[in-house]
N, C-alpha and C. Protein backbone atom coordinates (compact mmCIF):
# COMPACT_ATOMS: atom_id res chain seq x y z
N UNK A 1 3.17 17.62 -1.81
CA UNK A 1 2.05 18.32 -2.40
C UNK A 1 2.54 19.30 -3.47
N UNK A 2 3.40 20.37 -3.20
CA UNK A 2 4.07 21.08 -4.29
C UNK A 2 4.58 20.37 -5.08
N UNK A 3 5.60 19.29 -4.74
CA UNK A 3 5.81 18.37 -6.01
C UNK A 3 4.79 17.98 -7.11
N UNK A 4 3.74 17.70 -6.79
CA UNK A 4 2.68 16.93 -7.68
C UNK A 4 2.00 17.90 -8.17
N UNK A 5 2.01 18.91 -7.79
CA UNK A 5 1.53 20.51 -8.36
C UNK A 5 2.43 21.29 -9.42
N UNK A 6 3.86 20.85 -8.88
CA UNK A 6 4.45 21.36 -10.09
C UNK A 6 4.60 20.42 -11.38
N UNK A 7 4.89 18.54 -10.58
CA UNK A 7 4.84 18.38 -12.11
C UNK A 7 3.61 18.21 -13.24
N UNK A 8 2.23 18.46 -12.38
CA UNK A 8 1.11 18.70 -13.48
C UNK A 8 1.48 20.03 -14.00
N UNK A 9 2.20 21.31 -13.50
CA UNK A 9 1.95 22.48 -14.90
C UNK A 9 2.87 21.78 -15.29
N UNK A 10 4.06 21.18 -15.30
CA UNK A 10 5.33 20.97 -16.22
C UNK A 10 4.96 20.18 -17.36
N UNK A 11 3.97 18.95 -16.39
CA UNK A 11 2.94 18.25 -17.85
C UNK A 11 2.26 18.78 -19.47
N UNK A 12 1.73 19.91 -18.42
CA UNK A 12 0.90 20.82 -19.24
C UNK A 12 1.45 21.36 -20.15
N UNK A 13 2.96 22.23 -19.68
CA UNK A 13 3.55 22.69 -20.59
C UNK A 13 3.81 21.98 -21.48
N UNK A 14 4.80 21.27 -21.17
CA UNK A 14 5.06 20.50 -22.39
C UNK A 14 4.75 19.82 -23.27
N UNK A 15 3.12 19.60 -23.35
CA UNK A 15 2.38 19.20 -24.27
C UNK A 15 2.81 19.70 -25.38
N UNK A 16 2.77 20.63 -25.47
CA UNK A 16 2.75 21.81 -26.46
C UNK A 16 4.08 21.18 -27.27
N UNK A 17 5.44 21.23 -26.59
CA UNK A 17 6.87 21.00 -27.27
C UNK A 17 6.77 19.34 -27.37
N UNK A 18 6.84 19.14 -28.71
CA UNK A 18 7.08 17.68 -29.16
C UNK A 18 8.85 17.36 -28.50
N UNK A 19 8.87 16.13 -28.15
CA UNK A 19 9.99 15.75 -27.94
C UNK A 19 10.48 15.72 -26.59
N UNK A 20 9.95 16.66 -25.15
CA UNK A 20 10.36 16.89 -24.33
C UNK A 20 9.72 16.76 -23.63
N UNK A 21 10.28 15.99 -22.16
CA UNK A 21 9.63 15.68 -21.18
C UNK A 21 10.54 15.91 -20.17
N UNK A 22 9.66 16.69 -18.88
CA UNK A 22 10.30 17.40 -17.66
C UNK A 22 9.54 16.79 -16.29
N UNK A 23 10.28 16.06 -15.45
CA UNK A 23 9.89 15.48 -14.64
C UNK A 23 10.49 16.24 -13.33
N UNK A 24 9.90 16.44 -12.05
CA UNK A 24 10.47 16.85 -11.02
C UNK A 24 10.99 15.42 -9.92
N UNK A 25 11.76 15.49 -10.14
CA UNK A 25 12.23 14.07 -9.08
C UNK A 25 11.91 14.60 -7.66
N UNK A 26 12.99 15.75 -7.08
CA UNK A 26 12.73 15.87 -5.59
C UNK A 26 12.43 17.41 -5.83
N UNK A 27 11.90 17.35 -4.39
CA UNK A 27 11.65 19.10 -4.34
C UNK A 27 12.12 19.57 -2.55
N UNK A 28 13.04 20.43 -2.64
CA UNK A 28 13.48 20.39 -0.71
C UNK A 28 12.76 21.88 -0.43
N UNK A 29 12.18 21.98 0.63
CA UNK A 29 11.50 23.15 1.01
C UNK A 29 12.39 23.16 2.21
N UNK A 30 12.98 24.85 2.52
CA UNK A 30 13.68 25.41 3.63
C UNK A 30 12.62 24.88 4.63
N UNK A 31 13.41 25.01 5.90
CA UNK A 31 12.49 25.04 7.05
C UNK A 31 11.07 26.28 7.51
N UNK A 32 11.58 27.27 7.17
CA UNK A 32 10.63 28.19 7.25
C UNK A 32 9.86 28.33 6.33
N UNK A 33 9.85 27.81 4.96
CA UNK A 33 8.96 27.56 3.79
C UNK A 33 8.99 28.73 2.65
N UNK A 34 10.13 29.45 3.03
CA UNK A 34 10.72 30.46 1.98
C UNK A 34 11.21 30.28 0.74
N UNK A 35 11.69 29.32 0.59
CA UNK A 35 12.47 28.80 -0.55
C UNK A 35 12.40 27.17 -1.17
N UNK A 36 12.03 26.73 -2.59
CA UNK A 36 11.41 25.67 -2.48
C UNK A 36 12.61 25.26 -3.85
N UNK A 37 13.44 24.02 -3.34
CA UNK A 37 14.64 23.36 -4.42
C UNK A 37 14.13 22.71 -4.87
N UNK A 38 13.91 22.75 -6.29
CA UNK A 38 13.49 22.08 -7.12
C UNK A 38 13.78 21.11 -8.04
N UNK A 39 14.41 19.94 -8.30
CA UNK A 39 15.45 18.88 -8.86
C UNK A 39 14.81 18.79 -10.40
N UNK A 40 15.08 18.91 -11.41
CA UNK A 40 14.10 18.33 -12.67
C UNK A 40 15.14 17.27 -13.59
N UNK A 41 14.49 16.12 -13.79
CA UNK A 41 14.94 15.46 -14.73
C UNK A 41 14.30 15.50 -16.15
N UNK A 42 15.32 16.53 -17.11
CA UNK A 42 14.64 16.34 -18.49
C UNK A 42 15.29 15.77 -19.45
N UNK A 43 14.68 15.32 -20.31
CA UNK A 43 14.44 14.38 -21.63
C UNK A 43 14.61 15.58 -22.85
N UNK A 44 14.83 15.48 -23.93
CA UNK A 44 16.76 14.90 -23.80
C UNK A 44 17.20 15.15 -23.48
N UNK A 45 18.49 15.26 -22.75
CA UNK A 45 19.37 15.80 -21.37
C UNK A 45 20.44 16.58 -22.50
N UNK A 46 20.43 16.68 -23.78
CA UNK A 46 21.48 17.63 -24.59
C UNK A 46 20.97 18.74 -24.22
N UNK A 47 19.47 18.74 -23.69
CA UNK A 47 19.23 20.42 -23.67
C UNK A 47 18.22 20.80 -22.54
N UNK A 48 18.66 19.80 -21.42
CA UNK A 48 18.44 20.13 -20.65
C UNK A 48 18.64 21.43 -19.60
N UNK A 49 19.95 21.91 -19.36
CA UNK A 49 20.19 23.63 -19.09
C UNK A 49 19.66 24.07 -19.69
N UNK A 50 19.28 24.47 -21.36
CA UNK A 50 18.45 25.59 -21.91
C UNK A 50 17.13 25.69 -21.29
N UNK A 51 16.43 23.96 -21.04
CA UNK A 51 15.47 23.87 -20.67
C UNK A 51 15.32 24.62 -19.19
N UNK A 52 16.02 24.20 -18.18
CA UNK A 52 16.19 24.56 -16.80
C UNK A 52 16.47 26.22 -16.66
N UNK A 53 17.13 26.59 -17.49
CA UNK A 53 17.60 28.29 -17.26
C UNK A 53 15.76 28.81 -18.09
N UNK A 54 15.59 28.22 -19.06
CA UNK A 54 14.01 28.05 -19.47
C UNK A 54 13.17 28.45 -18.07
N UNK A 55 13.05 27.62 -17.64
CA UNK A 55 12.01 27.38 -16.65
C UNK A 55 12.14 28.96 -15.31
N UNK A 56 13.36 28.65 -15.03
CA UNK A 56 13.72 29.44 -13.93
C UNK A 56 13.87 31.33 -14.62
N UNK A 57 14.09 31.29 -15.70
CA UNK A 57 13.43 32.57 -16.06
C UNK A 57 11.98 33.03 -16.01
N UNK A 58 11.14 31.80 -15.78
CA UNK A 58 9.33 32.40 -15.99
C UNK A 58 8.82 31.55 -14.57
N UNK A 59 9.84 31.79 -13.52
CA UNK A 59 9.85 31.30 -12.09
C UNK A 59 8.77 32.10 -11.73
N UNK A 60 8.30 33.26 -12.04
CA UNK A 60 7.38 34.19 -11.63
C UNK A 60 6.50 33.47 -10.99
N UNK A 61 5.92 33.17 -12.88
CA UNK A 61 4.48 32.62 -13.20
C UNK A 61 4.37 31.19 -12.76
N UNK A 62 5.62 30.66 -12.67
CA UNK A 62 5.25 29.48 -11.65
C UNK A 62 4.54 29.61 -10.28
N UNK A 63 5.13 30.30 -9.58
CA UNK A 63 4.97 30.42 -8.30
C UNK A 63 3.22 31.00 -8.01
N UNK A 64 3.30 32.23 -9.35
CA UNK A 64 1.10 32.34 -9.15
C UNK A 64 1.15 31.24 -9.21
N UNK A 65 1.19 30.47 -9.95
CA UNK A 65 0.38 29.43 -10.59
C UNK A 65 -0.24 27.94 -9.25
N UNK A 66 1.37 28.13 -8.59
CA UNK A 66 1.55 26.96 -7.28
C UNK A 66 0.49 27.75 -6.63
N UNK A 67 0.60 29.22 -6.14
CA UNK A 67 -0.59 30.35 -5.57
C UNK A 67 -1.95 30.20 -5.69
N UNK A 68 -1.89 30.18 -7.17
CA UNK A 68 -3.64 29.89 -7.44
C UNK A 68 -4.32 28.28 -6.87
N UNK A 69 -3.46 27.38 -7.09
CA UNK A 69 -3.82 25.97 -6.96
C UNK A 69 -3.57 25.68 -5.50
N UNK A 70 -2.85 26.73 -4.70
CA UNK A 70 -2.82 26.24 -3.66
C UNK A 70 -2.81 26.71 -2.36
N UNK A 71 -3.78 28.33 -2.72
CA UNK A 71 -3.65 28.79 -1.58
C UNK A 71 -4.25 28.85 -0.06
N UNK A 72 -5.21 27.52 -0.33
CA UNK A 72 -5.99 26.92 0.64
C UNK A 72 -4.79 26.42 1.48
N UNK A 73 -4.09 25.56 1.34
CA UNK A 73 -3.41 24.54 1.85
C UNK A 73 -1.95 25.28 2.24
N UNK A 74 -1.54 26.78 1.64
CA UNK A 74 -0.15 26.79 2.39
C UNK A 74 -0.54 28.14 2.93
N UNK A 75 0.62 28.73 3.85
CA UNK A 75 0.20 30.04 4.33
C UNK A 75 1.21 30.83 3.54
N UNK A 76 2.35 30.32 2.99
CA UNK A 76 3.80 30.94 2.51
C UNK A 76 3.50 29.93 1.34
N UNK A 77 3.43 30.79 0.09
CA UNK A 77 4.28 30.54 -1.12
C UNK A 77 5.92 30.64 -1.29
N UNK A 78 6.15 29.79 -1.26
CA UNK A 78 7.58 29.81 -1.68
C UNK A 78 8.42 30.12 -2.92
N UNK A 79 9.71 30.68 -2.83
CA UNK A 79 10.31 31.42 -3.81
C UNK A 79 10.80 29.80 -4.60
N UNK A 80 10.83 29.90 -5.93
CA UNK A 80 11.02 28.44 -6.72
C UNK A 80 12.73 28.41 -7.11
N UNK A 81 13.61 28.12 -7.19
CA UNK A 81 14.92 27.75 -7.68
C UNK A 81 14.52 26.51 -8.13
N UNK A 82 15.13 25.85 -9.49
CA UNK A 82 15.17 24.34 -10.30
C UNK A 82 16.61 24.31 -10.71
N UNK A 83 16.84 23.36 -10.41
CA UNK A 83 18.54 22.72 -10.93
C UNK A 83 18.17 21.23 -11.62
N UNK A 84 18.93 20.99 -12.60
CA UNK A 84 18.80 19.82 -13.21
C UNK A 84 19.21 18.85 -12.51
N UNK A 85 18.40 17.51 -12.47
CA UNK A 85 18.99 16.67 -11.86
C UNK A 85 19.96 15.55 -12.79
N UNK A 86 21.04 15.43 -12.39
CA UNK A 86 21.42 14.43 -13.21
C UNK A 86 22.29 13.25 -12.84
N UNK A 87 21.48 12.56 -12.32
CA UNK A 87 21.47 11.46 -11.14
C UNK A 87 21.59 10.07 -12.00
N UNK A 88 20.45 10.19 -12.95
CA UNK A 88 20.00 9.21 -13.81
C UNK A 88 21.34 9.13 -15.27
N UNK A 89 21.38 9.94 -15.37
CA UNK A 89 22.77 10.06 -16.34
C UNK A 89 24.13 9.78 -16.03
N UNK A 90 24.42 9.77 -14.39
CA UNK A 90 25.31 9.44 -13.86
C UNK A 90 25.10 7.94 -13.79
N UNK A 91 23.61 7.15 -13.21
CA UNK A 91 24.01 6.22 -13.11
C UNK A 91 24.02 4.91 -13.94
N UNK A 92 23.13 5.94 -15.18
CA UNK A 92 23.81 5.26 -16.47
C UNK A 92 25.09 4.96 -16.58
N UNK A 93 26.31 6.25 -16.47
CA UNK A 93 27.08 6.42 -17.46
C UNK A 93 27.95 5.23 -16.40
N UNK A 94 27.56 5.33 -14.84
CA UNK A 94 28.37 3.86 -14.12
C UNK A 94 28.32 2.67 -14.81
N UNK A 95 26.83 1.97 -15.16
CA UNK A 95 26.59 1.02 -15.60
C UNK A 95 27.38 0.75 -16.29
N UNK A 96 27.18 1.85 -17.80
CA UNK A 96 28.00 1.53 -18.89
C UNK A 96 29.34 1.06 -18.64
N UNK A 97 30.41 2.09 -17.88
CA UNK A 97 31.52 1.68 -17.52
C UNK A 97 31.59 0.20 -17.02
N UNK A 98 30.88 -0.13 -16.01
CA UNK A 98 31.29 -1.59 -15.78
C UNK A 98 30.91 -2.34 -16.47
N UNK A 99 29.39 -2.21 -17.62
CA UNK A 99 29.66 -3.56 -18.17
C UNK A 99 30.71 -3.69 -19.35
N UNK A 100 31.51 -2.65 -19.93
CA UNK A 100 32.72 -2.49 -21.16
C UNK A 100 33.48 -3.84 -20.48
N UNK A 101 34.07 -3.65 -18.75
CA UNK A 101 35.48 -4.14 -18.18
C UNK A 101 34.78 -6.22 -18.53
């Protein structure tokens, strides 16, 4: 549910910036619901950290935002951390390697 909540604002945002697209792959919530890991895969991945240190500086206004949309459904808002995921770049860069040999 937070997943699909965060990546509609991430949608939203990025309307705005031509060129960039921010997807949340996984999202791990602690057991007690304090803390919510956030995985993002972004487009283009040259600037992806600016993007990610981006995001996690205006973590604030994320978290109203998860608040406003969702405070029916949780009792604990959770604190947001995002790390880039780069899963998909890795398993490119395998591919590539084996098909060169």
């Amino acid at each position: 549910m937070i997943q699909r909540e965060l990546s509609d604002i991430f949608q939203r945002q990025t309307q705005a910036t031509r060129g960039v697209i921010v997807t949340v792959t996984t999202c791990r919530i602690s057991p007690d619901m304090s803390v919510c890991r956030g995985y993002l895969s972004i487009f283009p991945s040259e600037r992806a950290q600016e993007i990610c240190d981006n995001i996690n500086a205006n973590v604030k206004q994320i978290r109203f935002e998860i608040g406003q949309r969702m405070r029916f459904q949780l009792r604990i808002i959770p604190e947001f951390k995002f790390f880039v995921d780069d899963s998909l770049d890795y398993a490119e860069n395998i591919d590539r390697l084996l098909s060169e040999n």
